[in-house]
N, C-alpha and C. Protein backbone atom coordinates (compact mmCIF):
# COMPACT_ATOMS: atom_id res chain seq x y z
N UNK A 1 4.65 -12.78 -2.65
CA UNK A 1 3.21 -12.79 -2.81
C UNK A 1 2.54 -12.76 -1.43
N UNK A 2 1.69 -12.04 -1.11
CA UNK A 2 0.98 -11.54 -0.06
C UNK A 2 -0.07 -12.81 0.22
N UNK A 3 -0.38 -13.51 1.28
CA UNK A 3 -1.41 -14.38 1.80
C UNK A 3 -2.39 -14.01 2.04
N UNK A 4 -3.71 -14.88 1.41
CA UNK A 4 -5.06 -14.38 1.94
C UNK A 4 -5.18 -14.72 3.46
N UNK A 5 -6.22 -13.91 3.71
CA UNK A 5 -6.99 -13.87 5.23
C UNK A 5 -8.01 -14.87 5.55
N UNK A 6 -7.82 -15.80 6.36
CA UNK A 6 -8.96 -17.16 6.33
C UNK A 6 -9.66 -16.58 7.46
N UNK A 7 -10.87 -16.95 7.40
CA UNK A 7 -11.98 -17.26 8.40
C UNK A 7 -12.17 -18.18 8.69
N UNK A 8 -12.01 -19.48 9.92
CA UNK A 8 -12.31 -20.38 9.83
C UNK A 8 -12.89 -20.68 11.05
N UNK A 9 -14.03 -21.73 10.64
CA UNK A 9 -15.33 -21.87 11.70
C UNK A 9 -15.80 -20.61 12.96
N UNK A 10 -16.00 -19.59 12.88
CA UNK A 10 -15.90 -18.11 13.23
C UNK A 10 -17.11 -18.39 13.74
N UNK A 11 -17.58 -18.59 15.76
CA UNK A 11 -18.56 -17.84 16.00
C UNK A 11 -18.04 -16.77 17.09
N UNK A 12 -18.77 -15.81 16.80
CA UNK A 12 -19.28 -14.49 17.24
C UNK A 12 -19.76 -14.26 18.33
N UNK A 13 -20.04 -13.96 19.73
CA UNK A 13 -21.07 -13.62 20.36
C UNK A 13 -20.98 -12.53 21.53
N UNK A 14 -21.69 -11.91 21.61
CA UNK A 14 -21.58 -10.73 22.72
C UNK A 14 -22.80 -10.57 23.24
N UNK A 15 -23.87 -9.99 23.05
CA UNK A 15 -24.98 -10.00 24.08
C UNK A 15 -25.88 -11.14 23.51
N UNK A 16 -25.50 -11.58 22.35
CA UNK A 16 -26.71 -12.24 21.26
C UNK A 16 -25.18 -13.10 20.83
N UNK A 17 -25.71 -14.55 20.00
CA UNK A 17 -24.50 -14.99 19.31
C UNK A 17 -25.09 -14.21 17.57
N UNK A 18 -24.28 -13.80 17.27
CA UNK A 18 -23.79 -12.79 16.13
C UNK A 18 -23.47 -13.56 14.81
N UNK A 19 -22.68 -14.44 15.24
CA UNK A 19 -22.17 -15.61 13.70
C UNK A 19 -21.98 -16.86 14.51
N UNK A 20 -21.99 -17.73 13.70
CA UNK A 20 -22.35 -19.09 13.90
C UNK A 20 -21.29 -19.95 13.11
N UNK A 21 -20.30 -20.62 13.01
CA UNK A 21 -19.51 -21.69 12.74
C UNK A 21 -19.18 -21.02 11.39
N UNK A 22 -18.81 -19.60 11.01
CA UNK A 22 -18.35 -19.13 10.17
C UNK A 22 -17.63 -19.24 8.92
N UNK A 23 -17.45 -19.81 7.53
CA UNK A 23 -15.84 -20.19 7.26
C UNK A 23 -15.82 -18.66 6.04
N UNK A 24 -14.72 -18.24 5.81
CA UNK A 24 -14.45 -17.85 4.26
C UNK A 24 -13.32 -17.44 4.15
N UNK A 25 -12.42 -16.82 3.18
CA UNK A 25 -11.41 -16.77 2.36
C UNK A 25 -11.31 -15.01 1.94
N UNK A 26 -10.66 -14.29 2.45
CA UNK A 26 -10.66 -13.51 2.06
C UNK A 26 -9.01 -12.97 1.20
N UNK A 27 -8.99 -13.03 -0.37
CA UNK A 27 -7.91 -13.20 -1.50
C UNK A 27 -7.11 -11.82 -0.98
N UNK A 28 -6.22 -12.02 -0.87
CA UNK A 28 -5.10 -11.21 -0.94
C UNK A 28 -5.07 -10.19 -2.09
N UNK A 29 -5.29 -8.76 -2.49
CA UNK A 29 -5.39 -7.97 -4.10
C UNK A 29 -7.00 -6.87 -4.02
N UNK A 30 -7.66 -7.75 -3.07
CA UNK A 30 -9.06 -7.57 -3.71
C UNK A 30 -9.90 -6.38 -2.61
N UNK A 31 -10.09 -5.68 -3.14
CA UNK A 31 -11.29 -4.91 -1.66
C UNK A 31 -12.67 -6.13 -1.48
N UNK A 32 -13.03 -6.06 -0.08
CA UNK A 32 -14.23 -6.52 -0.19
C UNK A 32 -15.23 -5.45 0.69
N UNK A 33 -16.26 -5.57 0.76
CA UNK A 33 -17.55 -4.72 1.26
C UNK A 33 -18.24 -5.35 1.93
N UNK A 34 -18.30 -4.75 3.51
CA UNK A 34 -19.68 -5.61 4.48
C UNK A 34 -20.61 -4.78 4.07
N UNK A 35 -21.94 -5.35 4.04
CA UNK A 35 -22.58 -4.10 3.92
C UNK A 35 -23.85 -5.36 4.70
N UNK A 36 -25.10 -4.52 5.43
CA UNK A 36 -26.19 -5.27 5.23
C UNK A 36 -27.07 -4.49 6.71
N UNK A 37 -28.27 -4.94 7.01
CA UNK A 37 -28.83 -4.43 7.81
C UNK A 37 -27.62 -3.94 9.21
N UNK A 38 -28.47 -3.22 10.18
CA UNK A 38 -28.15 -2.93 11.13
C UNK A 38 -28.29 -3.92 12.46
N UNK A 39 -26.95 -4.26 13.24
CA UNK A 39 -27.36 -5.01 14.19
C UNK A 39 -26.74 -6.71 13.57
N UNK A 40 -26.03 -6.82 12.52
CA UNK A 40 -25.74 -7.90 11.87
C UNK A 40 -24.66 -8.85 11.94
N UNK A 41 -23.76 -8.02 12.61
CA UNK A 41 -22.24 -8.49 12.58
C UNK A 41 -21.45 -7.91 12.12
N UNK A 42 -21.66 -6.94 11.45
CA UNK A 42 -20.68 -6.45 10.26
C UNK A 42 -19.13 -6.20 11.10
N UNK A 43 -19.47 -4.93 12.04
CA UNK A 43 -18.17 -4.18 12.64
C UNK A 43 -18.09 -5.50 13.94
N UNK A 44 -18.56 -6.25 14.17
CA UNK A 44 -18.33 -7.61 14.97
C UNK A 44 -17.57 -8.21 14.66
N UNK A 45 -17.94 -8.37 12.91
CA UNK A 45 -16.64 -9.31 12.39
C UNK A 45 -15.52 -8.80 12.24
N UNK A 46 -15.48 -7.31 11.68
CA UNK A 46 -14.44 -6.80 11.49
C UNK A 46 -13.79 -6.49 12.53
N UNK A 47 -14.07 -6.28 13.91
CA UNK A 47 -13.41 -6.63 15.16
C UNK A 47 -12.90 -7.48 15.67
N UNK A 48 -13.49 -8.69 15.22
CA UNK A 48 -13.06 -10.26 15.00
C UNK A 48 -11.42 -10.44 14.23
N UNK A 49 -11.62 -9.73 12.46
CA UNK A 49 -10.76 -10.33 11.84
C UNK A 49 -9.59 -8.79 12.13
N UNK A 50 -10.06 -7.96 12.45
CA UNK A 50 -8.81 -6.98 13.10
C UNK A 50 -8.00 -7.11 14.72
N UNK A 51 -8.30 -8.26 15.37
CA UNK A 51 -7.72 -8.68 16.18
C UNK A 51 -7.89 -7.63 17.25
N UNK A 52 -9.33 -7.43 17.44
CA UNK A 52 -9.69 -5.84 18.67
C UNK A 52 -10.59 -7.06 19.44
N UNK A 53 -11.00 -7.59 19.18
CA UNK A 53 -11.93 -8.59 19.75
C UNK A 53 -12.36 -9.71 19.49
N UNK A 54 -11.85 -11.06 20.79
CA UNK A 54 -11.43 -12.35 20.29
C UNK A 54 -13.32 -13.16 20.24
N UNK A 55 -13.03 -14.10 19.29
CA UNK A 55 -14.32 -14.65 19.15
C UNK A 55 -14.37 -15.79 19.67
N UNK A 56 -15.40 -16.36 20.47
CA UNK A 56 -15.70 -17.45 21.14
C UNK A 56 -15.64 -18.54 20.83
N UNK A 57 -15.00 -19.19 19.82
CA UNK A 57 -14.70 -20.24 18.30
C UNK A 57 -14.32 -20.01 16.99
N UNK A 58 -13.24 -20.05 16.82
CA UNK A 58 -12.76 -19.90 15.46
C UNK A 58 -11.59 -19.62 15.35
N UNK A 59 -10.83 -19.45 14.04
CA UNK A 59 -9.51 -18.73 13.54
C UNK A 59 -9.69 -17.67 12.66
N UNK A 60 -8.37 -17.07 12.92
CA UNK A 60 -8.10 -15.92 11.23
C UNK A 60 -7.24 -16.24 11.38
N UNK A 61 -6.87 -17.19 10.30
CA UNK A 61 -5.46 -17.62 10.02
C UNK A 61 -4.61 -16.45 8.85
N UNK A 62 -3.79 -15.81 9.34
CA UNK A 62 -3.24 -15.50 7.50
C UNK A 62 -1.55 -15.91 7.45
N UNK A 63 -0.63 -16.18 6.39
CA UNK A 63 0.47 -16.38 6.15
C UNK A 63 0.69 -18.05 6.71
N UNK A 64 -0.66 -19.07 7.41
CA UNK A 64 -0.71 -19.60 7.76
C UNK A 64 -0.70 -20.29 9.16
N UNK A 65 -0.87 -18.62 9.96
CA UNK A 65 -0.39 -19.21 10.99
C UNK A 65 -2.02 -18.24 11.89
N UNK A 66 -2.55 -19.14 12.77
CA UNK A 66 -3.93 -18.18 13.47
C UNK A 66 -3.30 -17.14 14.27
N UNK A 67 -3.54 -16.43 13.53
CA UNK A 67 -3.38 -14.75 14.24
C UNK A 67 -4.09 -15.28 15.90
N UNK A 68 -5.00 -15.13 16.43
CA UNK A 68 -4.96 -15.02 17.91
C UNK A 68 -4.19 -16.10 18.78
N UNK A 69 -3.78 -16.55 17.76
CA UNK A 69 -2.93 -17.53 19.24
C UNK A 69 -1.27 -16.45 18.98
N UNK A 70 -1.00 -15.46 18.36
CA UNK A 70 -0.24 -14.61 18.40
C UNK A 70 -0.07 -13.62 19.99
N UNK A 71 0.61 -13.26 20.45
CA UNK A 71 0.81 -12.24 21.72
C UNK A 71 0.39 -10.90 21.02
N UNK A 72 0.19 -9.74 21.93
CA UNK A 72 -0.02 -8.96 21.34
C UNK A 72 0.49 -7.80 20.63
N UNK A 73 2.07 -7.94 21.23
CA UNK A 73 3.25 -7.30 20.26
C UNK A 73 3.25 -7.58 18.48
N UNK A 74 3.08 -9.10 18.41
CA UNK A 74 2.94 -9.82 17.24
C UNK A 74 1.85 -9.15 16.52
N UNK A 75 0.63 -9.38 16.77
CA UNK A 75 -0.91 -8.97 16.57
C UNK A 75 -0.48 -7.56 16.18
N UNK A 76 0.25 -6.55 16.88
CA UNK A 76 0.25 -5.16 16.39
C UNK A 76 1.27 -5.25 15.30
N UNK A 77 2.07 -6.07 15.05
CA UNK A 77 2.73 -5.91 13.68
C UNK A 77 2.10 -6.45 12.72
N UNK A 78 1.37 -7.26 12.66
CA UNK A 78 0.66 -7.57 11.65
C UNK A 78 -0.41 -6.57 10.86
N UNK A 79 -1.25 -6.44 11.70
CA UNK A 79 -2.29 -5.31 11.81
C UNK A 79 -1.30 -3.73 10.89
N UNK A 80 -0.38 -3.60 11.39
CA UNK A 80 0.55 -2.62 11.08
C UNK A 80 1.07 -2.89 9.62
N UNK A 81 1.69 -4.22 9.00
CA UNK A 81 2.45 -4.45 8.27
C UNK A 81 1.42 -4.75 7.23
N UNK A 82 0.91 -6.15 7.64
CA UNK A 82 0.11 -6.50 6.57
C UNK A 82 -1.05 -6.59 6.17
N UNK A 83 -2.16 -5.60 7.18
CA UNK A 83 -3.29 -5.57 6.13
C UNK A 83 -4.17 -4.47 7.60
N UNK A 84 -5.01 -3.54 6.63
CA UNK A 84 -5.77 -2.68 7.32
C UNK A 84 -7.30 -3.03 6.78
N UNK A 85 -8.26 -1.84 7.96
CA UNK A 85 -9.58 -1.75 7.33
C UNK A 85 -9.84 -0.39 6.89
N UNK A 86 -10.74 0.37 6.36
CA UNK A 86 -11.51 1.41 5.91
C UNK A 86 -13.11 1.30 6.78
N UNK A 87 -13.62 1.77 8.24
CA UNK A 87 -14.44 1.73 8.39
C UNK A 87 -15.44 2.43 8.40
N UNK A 88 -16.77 2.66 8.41
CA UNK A 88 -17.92 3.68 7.56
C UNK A 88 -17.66 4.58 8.36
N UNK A 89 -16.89 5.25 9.85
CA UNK A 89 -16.65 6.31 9.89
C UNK A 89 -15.14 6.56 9.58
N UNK A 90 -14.86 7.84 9.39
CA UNK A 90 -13.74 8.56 8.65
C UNK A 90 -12.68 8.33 9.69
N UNK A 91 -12.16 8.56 10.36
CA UNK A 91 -11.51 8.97 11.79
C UNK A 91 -9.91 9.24 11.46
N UNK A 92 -10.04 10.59 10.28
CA UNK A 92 -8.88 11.08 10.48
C UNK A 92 -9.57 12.77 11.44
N UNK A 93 -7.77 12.81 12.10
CA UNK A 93 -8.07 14.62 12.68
C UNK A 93 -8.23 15.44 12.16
N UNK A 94 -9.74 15.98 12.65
CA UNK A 94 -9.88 17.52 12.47
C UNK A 94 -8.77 18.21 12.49
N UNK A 95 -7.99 18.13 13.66
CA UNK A 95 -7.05 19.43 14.19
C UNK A 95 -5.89 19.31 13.50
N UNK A 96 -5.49 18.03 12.41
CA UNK A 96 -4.13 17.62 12.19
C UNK A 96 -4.50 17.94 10.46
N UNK A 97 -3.39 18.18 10.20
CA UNK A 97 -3.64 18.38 8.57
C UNK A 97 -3.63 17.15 7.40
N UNK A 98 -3.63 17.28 6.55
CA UNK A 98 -3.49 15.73 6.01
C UNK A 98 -2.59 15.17 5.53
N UNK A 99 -1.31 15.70 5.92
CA UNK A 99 -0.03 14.92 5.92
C UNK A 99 0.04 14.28 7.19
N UNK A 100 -0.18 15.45 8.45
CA UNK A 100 -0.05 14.48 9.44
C UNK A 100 -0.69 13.65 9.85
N UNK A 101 -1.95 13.23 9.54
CA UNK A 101 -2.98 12.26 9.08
C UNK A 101 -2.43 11.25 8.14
N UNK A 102 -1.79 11.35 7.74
CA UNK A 102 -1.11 9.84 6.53
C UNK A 102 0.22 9.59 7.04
N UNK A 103 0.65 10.50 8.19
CA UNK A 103 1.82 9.73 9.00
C UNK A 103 1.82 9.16 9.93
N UNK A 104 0.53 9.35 10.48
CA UNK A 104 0.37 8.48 11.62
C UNK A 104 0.46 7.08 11.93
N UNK A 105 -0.29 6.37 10.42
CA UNK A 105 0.33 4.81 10.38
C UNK A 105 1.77 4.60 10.21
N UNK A 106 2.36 5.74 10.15
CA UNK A 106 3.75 5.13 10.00
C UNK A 106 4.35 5.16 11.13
N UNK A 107 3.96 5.92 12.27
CA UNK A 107 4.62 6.42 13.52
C UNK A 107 5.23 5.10 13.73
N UNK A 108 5.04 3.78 13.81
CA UNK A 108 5.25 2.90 14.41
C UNK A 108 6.45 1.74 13.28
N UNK A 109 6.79 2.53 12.71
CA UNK A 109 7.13 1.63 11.28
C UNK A 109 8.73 1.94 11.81
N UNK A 110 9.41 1.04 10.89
CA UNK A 110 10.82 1.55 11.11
C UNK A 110 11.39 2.44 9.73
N UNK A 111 10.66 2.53 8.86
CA UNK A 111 10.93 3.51 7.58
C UNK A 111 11.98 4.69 8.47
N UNK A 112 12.97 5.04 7.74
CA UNK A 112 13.55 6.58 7.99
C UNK A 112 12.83 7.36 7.70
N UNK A 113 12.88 8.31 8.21
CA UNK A 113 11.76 9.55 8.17
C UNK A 113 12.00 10.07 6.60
N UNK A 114 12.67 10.06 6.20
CA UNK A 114 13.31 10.73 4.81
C UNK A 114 12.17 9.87 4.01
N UNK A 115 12.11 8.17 3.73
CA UNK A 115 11.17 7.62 3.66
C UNK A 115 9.27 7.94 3.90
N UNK A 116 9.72 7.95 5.57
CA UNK A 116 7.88 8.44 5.61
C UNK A 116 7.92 9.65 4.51
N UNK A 117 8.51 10.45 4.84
CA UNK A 117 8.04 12.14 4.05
C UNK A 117 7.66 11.82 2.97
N UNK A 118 8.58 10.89 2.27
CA UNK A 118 8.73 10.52 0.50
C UNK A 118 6.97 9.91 0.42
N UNK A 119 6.61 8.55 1.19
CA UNK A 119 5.73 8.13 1.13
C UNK A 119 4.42 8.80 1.56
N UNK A 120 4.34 9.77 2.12
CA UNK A 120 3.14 10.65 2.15
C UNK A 120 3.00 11.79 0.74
N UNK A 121 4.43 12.17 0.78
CA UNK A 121 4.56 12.78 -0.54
C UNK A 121 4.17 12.70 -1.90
N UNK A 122 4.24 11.20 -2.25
CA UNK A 122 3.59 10.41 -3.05
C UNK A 122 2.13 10.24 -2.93
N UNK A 123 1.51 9.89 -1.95
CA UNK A 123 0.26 9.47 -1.99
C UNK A 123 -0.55 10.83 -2.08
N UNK A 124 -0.38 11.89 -1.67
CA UNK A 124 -1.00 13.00 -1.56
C UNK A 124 -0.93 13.61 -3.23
N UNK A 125 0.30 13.57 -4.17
CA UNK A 125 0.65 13.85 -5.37
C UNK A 125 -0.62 12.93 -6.29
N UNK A 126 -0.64 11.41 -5.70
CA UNK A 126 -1.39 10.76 -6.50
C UNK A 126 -2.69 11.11 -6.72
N UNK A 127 -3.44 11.59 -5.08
CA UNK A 127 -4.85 12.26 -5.47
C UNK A 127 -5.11 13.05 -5.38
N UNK A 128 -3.79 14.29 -6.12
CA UNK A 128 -4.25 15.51 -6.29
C UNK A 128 -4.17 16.94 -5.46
N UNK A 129 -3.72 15.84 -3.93
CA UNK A 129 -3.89 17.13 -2.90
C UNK A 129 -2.70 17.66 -2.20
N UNK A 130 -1.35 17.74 -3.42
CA UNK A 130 0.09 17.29 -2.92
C UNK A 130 0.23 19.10 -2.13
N UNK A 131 -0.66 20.05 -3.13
CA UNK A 131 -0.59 21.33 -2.69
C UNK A 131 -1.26 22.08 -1.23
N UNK A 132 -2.28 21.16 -1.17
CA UNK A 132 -2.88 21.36 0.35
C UNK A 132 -2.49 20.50 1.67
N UNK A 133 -1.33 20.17 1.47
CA UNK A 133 -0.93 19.58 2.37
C UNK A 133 -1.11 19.88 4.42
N UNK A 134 -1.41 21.23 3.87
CA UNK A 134 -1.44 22.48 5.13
C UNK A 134 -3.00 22.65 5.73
N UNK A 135 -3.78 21.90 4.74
CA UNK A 135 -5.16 22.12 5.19
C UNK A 135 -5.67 20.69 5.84
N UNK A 136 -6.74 20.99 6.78
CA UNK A 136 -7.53 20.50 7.69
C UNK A 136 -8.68 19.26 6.94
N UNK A 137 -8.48 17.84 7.36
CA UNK A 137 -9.52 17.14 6.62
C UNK A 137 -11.37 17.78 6.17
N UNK A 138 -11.42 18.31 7.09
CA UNK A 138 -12.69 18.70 6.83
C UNK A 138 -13.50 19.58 6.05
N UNK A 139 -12.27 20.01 5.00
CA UNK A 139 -12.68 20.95 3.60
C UNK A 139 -12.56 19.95 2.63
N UNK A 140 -12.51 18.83 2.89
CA UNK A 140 -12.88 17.84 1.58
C UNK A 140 -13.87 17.25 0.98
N UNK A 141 -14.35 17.11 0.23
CA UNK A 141 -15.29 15.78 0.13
C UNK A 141 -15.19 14.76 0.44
N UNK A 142 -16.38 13.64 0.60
CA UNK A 142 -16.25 12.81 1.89
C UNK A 142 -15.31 11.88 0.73
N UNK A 143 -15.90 11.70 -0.35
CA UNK A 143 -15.02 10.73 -1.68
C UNK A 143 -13.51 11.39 -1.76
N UNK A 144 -12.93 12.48 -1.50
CA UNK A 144 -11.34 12.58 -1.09
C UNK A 144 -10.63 11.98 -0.05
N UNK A 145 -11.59 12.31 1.62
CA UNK A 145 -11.35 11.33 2.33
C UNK A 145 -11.11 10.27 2.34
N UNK A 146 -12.12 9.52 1.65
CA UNK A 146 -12.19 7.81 1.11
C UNK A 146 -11.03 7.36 0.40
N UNK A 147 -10.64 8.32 -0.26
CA UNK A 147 -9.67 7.67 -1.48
C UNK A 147 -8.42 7.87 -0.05
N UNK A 148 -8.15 8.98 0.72
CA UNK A 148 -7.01 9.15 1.22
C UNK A 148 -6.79 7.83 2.81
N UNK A 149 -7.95 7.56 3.11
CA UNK A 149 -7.94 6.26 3.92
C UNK A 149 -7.87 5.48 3.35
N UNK A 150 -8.10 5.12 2.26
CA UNK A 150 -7.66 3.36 1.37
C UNK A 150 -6.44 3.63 0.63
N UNK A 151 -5.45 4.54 0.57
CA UNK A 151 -4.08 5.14 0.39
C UNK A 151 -3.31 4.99 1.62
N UNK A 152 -3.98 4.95 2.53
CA UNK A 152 -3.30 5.21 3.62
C UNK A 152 -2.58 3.79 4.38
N UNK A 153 -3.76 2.54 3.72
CA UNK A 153 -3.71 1.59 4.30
C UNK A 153 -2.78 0.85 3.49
């Protein structure tokens, strides 16, 4: 069973303090959604709880143990293994097609390649686009994209 993601007492700050003595729980299963004005915290926090940028007070504990007191070898397996984001921009390659776009998270994995192939193979079959494998992200709709970055993760 997979561990939720804690927030605990989380402040924020960079030119402005951003969040303030933070706490929450984020369940292991579940998508959640930042959404809210501009200028708020949103991609702050999510820089916060993706371990790109440390916050001036607080934890993200997950599996029980606070991710930033981790090195940063550690920090990239985690990030890698057990849990990604989907952020409001797209940032797969233009120039790369969309297999090689859904192998890229694996570059770093120890899967046998026989594996990666299988596992892109699959996910591309699931939404449909197992036949265009050869084409360029940018003949899709942005809702194909979407589905193929939250597949990906």
């Amino acid at each position: 069973m997979k561990s939720n993601l804690l927030l605990k007492n989380m402040t924020i700050r960079f030119d402005r303090e951003i969040l303030h003595d933070v706490s929450y729980e984020f369940k292991s299963g579940y998508f959640y959604l930042l959404q809210g004005q501009s200028g708020i915290g949103k991609s702050s926090l999510l820089n916060v709880l993706g371990l790109l940028k440390r916050p001036i007070a607080g934890e993200v504990v997950y599996d029980g143990q606070n991710l930033w007191s981790l090195d940063d070898a550690t920090q990239a397996r985690v990030r890698l293994k057990d849990y990604g984001f989907v952020f409001q921009q797209h940032n797969l390659i233009d120039t790369m097609t969309l297999e090689e776009n859904l192998k890229v998270p694996l570059l770093k994995s120890n899967l046998p390649e026989a594996k990666k192939a299988a596992r892109v193979t699959a996910i591309l079959d699931k939404l449909g686009l197992k036949t265009n494998v050869t084409c360029c992200p940018r003949i899709y709709p942005v809702a194909k994209i979407s589905a193929v970055l939250l597949v990906e993760l």
